[in-house]
C-alpha atoms as a PDB file:
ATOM      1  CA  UNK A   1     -14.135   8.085  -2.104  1.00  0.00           C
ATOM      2  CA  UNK A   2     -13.367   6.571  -5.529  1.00  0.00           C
ATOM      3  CA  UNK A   3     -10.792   8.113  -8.183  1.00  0.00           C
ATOM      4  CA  UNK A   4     -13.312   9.308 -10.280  1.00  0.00           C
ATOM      5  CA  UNK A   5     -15.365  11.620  -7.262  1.00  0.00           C
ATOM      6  CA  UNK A   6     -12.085  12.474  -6.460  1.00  0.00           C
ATOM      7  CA  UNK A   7     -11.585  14.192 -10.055  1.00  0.00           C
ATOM      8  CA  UNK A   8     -15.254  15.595 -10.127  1.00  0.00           C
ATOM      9  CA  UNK A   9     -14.670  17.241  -6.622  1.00  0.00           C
ATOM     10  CA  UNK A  10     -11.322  18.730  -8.075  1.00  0.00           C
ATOM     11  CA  UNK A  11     -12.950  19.809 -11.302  1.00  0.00           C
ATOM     12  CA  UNK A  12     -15.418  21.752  -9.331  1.00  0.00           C
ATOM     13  CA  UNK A  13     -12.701  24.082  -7.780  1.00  0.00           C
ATOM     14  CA  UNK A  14      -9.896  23.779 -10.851  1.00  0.00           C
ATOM     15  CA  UNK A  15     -12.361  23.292 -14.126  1.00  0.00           C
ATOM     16  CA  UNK A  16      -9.834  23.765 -16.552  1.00  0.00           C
ATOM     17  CA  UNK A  17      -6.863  21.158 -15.048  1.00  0.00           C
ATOM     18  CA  UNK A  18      -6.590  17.990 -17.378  1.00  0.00           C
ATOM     19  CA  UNK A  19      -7.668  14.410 -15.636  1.00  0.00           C
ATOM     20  CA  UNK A  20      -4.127  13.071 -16.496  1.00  0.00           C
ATOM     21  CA  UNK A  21      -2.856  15.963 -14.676  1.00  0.00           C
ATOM     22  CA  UNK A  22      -5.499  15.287 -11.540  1.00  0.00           C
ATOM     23  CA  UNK A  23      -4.679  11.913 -11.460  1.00  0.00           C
ATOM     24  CA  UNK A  24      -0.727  12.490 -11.328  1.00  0.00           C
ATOM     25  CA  UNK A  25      -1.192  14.983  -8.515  1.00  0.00           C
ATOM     26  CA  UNK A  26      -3.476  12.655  -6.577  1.00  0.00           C
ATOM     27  CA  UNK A  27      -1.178   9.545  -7.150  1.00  0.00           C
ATOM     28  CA  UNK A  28       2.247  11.752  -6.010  1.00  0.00           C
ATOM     29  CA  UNK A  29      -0.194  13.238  -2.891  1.00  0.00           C
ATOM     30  CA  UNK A  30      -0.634   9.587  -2.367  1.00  0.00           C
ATOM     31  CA  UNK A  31       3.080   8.499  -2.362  1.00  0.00           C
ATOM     32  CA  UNK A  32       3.782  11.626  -0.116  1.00  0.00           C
ATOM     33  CA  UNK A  33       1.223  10.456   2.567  1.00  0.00           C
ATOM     34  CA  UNK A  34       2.197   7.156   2.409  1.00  0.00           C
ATOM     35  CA  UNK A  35       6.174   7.658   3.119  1.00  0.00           C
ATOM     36  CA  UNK A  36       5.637  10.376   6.044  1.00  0.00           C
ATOM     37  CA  UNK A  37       2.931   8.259   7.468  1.00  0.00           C
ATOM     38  CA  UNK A  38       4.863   5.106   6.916  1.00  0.00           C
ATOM     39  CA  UNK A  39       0.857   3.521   6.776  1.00  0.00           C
ATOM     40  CA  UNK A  40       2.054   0.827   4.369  1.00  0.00           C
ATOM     41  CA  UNK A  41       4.606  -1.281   4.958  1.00  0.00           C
ATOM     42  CA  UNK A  42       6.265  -4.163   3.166  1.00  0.00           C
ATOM     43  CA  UNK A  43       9.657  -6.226   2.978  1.00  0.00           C
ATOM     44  CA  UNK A  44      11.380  -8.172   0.866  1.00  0.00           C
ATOM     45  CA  UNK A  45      14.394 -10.504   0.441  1.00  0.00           C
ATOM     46  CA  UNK A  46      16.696 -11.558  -1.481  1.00  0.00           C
ATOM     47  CA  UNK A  47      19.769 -13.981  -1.850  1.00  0.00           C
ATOM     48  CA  UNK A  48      23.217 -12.383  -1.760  1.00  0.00           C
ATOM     49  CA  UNK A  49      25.852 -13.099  -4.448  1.00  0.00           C
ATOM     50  CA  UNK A  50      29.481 -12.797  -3.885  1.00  0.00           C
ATOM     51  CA  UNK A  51      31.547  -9.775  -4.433  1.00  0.00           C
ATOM     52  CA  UNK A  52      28.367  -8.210  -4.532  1.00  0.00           C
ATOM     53  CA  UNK A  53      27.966  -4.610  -2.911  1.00  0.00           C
ATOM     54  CA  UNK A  54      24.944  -2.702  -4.439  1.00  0.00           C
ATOM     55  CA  UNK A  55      21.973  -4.206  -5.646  1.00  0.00           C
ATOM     56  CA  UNK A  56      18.659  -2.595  -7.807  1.00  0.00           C
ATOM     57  CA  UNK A  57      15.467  -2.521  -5.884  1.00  0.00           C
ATOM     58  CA  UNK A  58      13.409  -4.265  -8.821  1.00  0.00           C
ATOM     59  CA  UNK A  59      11.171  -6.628  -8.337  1.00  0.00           C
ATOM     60  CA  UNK A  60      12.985  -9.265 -10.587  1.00  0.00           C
ATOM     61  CA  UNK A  61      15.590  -9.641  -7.919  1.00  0.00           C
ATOM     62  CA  UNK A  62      13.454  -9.433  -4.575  1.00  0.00           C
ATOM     63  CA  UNK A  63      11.302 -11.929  -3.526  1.00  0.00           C
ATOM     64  CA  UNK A  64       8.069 -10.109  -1.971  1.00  0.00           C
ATOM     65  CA  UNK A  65       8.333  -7.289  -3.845  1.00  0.00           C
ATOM     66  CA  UNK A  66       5.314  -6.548  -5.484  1.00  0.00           C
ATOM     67  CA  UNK A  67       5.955  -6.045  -9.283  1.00  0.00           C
ATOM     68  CA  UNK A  68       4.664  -2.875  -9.964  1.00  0.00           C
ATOM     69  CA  UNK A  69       5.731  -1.807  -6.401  1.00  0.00           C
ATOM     70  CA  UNK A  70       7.815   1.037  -5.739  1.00  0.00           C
ATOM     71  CA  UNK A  71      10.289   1.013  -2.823  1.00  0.00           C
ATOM     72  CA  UNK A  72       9.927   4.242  -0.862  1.00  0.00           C
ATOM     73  CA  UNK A  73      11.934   4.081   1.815  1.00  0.00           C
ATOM     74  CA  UNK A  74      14.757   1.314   3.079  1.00  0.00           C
ATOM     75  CA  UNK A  75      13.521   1.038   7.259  1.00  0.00           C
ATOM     76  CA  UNK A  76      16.111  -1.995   8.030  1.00  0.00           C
ATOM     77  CA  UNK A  77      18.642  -4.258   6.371  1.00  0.00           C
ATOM     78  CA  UNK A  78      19.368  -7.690   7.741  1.00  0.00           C
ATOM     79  CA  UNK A  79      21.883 -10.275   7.818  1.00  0.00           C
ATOM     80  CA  UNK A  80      21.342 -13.600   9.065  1.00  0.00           C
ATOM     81  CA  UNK A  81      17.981 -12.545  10.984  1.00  0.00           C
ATOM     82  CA  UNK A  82      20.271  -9.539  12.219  1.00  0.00           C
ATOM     83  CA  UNK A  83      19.689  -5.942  11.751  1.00  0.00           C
ATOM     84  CA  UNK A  84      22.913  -4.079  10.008  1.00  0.00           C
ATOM     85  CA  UNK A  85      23.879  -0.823  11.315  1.00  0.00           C
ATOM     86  CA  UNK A  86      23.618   1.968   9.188  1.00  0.00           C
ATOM     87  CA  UNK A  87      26.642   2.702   7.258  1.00  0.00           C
ATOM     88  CA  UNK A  88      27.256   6.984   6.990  1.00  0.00           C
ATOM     89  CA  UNK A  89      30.162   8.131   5.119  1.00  0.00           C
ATOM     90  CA  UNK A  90      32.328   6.904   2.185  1.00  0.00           C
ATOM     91  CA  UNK A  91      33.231   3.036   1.903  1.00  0.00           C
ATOM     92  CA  UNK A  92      37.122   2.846   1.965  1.00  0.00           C
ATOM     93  CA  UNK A  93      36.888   0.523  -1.350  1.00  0.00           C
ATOM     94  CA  UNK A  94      35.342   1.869  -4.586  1.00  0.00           C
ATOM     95  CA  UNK A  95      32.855  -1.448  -5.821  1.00  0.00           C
ATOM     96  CA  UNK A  96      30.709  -0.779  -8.800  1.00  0.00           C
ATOM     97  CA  UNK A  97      29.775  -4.258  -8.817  1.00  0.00           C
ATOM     98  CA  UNK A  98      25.540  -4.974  -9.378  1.00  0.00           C
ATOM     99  CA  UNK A  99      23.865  -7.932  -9.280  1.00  0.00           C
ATOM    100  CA  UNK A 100      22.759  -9.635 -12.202  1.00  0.00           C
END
C-alpha cells in the first residue's frame, strides 16, 4: 500500500485530519513498529579518539550510518571485534568530553 492510499483510507474514517498530520502519525506508527519489532537492522562504526567518552550518533561521525538515518536503539557495542558489557550505574569520573 503506497503513502498516498494510506491517507485516502484514513480520510475516509477521519475526513477532517490534515495530510501533514496523517503523514506524521503514519511515519511515528512506523518508527514504533520498527523498534519493538527490531525488523530493520543496521550498524555502524567508527574510529575512537583519545580521552574520548561520549560520542553523537550523527552520521558525520559513523561510517554506515545512513545520513538521514535515525538511530533507534543501541543492540551492542564493540571493542576490538568484542562485545562490551553493558555499563548500569554512574561512572566514578565525570567526562564531558565529545568528539569532534
Amino acid at each position: 500500500m503506497t503513502l498516498q492510499e494510506q491517507i485516502e483510507e484514513i480520510k475516509q474514517a477521519f475526513p477532517g485530519t490534515p495530510e501533514k498530520q496523517i503523514i506524521n502519525m503514519l511515519n511515528r506508527a512506523m518508527d514504533e513498529f520498527c523498534e519493538e519489532s527490531e525488523i530493520l537492522t543496521d550498524s555502524a562504526s567508527l574510529t575512537e579518539q583519545a580521552d574520548v567518552r561520549y560520542y553523537p550518533l550523527t552520521a558525520t561521525l559513523w561510517s554506515g550510518l545512513e545520513a538521514d538515518g535515525e538511530v533507534l536503539k543501541i543492540r551492542q557495542v564493540d571493542y576490538d571485534s568484542k562485545p562490551i558489557k553493558r555499563f548500569i550505574g554512574v561512572p566514578n569520573d565525570i567526562d564531558l568530553s565529545e568528539a569532534s
